[in-house]
C-alpha atoms as a PDB file:
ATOM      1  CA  UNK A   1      76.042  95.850 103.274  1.00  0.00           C
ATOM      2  CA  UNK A   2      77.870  99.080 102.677  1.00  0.00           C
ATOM      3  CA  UNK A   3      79.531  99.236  99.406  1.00  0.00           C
ATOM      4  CA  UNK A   4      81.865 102.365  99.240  1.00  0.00           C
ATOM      5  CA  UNK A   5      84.123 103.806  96.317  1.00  0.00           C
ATOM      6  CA  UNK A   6      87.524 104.777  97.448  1.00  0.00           C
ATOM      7  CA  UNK A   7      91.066 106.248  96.423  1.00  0.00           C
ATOM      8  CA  UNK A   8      94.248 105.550  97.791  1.00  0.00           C
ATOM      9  CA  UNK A   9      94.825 107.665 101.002  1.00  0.00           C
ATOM     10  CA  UNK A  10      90.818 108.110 101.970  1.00  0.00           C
ATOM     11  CA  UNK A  11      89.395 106.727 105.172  1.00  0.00           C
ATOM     12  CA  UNK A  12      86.587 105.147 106.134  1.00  0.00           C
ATOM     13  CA  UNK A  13      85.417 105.182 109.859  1.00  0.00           C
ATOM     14  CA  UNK A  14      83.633 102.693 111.766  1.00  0.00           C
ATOM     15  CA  UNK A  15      81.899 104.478 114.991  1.00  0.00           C
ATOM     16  CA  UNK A  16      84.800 106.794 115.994  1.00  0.00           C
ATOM     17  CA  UNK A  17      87.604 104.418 116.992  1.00  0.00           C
ATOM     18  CA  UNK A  18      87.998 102.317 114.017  1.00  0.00           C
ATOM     19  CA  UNK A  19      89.116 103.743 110.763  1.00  0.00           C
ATOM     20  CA  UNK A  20      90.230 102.194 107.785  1.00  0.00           C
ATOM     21  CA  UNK A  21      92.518 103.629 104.980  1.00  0.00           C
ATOM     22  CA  UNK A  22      92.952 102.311 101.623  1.00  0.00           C
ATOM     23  CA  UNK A  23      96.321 101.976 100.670  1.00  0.00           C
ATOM     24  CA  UNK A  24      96.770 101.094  97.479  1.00  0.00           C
ATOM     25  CA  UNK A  25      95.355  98.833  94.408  1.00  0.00           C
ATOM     26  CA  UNK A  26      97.218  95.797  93.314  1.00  0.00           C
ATOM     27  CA  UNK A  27      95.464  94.876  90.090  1.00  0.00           C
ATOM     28  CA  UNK A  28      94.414  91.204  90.249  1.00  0.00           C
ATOM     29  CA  UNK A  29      96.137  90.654  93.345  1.00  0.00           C
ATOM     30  CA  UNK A  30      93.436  92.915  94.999  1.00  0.00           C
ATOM     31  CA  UNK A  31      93.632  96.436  97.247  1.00  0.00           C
ATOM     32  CA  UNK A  32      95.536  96.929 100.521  1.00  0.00           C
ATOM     33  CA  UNK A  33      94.250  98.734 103.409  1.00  0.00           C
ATOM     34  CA  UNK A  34      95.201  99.626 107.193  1.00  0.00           C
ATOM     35  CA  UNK A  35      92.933  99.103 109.945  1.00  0.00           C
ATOM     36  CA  UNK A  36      93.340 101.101 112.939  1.00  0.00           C
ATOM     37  CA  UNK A  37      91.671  99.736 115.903  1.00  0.00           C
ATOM     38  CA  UNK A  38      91.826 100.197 119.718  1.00  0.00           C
ATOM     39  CA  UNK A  39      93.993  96.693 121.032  1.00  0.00           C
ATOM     40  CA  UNK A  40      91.341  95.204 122.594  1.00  0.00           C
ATOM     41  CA  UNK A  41      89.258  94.400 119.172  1.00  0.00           C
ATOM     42  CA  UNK A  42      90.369  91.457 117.307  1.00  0.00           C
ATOM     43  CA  UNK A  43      90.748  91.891 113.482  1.00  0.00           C
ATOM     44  CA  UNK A  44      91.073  88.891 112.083  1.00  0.00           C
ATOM     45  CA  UNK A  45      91.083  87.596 107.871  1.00  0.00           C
ATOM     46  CA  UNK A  46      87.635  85.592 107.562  1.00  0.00           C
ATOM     47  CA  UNK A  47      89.728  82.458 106.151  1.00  0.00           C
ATOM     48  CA  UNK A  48      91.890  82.597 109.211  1.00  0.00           C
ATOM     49  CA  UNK A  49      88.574  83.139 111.796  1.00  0.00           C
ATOM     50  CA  UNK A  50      86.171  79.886 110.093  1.00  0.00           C
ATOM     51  CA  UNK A  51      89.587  77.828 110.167  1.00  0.00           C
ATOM     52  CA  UNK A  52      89.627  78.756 113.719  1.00  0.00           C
ATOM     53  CA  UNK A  53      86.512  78.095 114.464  1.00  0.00           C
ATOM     54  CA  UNK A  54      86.292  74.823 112.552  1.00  0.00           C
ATOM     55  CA  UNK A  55      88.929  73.188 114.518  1.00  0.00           C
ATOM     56  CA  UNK A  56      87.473  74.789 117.815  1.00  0.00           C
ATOM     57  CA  UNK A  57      84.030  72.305 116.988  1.00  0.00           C
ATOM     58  CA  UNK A  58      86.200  69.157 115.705  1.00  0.00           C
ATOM     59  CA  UNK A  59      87.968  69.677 119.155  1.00  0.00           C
ATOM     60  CA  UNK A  60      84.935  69.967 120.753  1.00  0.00           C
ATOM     61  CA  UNK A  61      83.281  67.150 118.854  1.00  0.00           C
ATOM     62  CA  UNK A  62      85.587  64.957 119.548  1.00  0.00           C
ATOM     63  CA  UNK A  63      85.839  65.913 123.467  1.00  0.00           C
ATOM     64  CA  UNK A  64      81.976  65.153 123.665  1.00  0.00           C
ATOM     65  CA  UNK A  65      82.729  61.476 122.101  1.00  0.00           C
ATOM     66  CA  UNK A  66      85.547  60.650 124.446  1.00  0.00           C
ATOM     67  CA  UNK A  67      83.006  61.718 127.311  1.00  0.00           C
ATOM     68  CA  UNK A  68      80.134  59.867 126.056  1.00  0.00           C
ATOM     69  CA  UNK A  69      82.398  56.175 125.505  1.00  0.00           C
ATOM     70  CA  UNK A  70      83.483  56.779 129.175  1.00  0.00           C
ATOM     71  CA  UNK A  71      79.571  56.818 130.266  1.00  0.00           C
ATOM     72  CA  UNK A  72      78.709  53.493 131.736  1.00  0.00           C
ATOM     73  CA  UNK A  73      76.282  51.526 129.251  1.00  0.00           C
ATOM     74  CA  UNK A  74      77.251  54.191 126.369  1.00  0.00           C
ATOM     75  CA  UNK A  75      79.683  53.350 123.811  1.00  0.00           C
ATOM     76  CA  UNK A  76      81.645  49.636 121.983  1.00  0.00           C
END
């Protein structure tokens, strides 16, 4: 992991078409930045990407079961 010291209004890029720009600090509420990114990347919060991705195996999960009690000699 890269750990970087920045002010408000420096960049940091990532290969040459991602850069991000710290904004501004918010004390305890924590810093804001701007990602700029070519459309075809998703940026997504972590939270919002293991929620995601949770849900995408329950659904999945629960797909397999359905599948498997439909099997003949498999299932109550």
């Amino acid at each position: 992991m890269l750990v970087l010291t920045r002010k408000p209004g420096e960049k940091i890029m990532i290969g040459d078409e991602i850069v991000i720009t710290f904004l501004e600090s918010r004390g305890n509420e924590g810093i804001r930045i701007g990602i700029d990114a070519p459309r075809h990347l998703a940026i997504k919060r972590e939270e919002i990407f293991e929620a995601v991705a949770g849900s995408n195996l329950e659904a999945a999960q629960a797909e397999a079961e359905d599948i498997l009690r439909g099997l003949p000699g498999v299932g109550a």
